[in-house]
Protein backbone atom coordinates (compact mmCIF):
# COMPACT_ATOMS: atom_id res chain seq x y z
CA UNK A 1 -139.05 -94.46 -92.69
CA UNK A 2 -142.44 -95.41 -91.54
CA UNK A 3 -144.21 -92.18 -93.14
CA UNK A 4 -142.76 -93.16 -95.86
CA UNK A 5 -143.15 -96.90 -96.11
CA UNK A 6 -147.18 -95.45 -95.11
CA UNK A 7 -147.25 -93.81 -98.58
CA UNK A 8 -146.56 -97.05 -100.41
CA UNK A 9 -149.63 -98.59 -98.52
CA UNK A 10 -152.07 -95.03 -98.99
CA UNK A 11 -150.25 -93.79 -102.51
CA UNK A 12 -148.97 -97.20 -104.51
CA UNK A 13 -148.70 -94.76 -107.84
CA UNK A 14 -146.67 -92.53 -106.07
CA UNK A 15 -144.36 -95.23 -104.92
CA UNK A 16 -144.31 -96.12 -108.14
CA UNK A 17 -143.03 -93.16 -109.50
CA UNK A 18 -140.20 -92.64 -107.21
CA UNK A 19 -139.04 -95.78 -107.76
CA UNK A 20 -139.11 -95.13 -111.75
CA UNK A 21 -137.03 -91.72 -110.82
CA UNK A 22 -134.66 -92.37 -108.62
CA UNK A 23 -133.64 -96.19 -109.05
CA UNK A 24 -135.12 -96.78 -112.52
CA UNK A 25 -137.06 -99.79 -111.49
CA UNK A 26 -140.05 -99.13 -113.91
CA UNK A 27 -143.68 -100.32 -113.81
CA UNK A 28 -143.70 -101.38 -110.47
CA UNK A 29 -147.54 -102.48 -110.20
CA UNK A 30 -149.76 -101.66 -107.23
CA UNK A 31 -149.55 -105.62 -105.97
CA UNK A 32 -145.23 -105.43 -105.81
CA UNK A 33 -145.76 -101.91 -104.20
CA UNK A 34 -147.89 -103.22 -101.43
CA UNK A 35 -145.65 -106.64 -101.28
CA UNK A 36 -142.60 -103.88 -100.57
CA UNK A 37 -144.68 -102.03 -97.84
CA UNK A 38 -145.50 -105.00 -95.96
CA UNK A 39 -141.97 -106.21 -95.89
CA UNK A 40 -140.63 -102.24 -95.57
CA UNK A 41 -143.24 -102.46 -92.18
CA UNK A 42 -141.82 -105.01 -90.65
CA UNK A 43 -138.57 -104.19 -90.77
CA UNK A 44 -139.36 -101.08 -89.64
CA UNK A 45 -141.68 -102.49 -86.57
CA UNK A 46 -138.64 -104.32 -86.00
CA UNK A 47 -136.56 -101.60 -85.82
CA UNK A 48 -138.12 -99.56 -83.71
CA UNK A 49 -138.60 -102.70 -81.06
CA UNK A 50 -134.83 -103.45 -81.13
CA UNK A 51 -135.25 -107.12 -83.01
CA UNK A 52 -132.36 -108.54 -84.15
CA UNK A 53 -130.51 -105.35 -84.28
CA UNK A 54 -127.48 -106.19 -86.43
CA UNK A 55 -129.96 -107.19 -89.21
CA UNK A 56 -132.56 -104.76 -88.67
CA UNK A 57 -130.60 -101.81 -88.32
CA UNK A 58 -127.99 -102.39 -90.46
CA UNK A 59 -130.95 -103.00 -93.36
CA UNK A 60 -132.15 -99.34 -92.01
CA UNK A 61 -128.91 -97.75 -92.86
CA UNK A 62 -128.74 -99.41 -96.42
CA UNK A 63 -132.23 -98.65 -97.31
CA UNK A 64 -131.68 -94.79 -95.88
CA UNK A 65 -127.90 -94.58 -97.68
CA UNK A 66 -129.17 -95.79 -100.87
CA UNK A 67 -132.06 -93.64 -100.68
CA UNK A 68 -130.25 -90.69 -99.70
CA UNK A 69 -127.20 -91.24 -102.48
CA UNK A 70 -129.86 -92.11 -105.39
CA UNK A 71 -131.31 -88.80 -104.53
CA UNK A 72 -128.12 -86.61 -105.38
CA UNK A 73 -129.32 -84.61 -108.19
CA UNK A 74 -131.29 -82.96 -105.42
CA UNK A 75 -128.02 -81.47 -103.90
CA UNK A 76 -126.67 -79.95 -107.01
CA UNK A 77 -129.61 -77.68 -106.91
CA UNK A 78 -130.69 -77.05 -103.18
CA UNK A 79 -132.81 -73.90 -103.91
CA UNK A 80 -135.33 -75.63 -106.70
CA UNK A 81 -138.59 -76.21 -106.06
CA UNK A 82 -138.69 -78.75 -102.81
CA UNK A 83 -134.88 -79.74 -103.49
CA UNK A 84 -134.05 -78.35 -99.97
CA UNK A 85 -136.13 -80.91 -98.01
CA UNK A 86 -133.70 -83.45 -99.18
CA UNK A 87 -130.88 -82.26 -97.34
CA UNK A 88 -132.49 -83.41 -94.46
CA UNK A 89 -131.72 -87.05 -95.12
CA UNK A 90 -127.98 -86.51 -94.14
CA UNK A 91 -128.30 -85.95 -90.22
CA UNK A 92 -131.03 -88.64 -90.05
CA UNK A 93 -128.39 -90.95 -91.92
CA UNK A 94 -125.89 -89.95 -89.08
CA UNK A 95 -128.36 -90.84 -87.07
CA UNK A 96 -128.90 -94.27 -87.91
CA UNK A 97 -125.15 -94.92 -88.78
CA UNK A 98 -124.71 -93.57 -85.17
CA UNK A 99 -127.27 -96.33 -83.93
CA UNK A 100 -125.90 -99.46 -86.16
CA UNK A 101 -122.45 -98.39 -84.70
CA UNK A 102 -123.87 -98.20 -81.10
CA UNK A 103 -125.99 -101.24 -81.22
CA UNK A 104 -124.79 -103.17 -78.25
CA UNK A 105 -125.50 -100.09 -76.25
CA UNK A 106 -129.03 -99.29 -77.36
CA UNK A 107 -130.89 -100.85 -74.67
CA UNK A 108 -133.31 -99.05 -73.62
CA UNK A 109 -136.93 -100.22 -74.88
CA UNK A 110 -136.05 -103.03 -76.86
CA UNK A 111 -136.51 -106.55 -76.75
């Protein structure tokens, strides 16, 4: 999540573009796209520091579950051209439905 909420700050057209692609929200201008990374940072600086971890890791999952379901084209054709990175979204969605689950156990390193 943080390389690519990094992109939005470094590449705002490219942001842009995915956004257009995969949840048809069109013309997204270079201000909204850095308004989104700012708020995309925190939440992710506040994910990784344990704040509030209902909110911030349940707004994780729905960000990565949305991302990874708008994406499904991808998986009807695994073997075209860079369709077979997207599989990896699956285990890290696991991952952080594993975490929101096992929030009140996560308690190592966070405040």
């Amino acid at each position: 999540m943080f390389m690519w909420t990094l992109d939005k700050f470094i590449n705002p057209s490219h942001a842009s573009k995915v956004f257009s692609k995969y949840y048809m929200i069109d013309g997204l201008g270079t201000s909204l796209t850095y308004i989104i990374a700012v708020l995309q940072m925190l939440l992710v600086l506040a994910f990784l520091l344990g704040i509030k971890k209902k909110l911030t890791y349940g707004s994780i999952l729905l960000m990565h579950t949305v991302s990874t379901l708008s994406t499904y084209m991808m998986y009807m054709d695994p073997w075209g051209p860079k369709n077979l990175l997207f599989f990896a979204a699956w285990p890290m969605l696991a991952a952080i439905f594993s975490l929101f689950i096992l929030r009140e156990d996560d308690t190592l390193f966070t405040i």
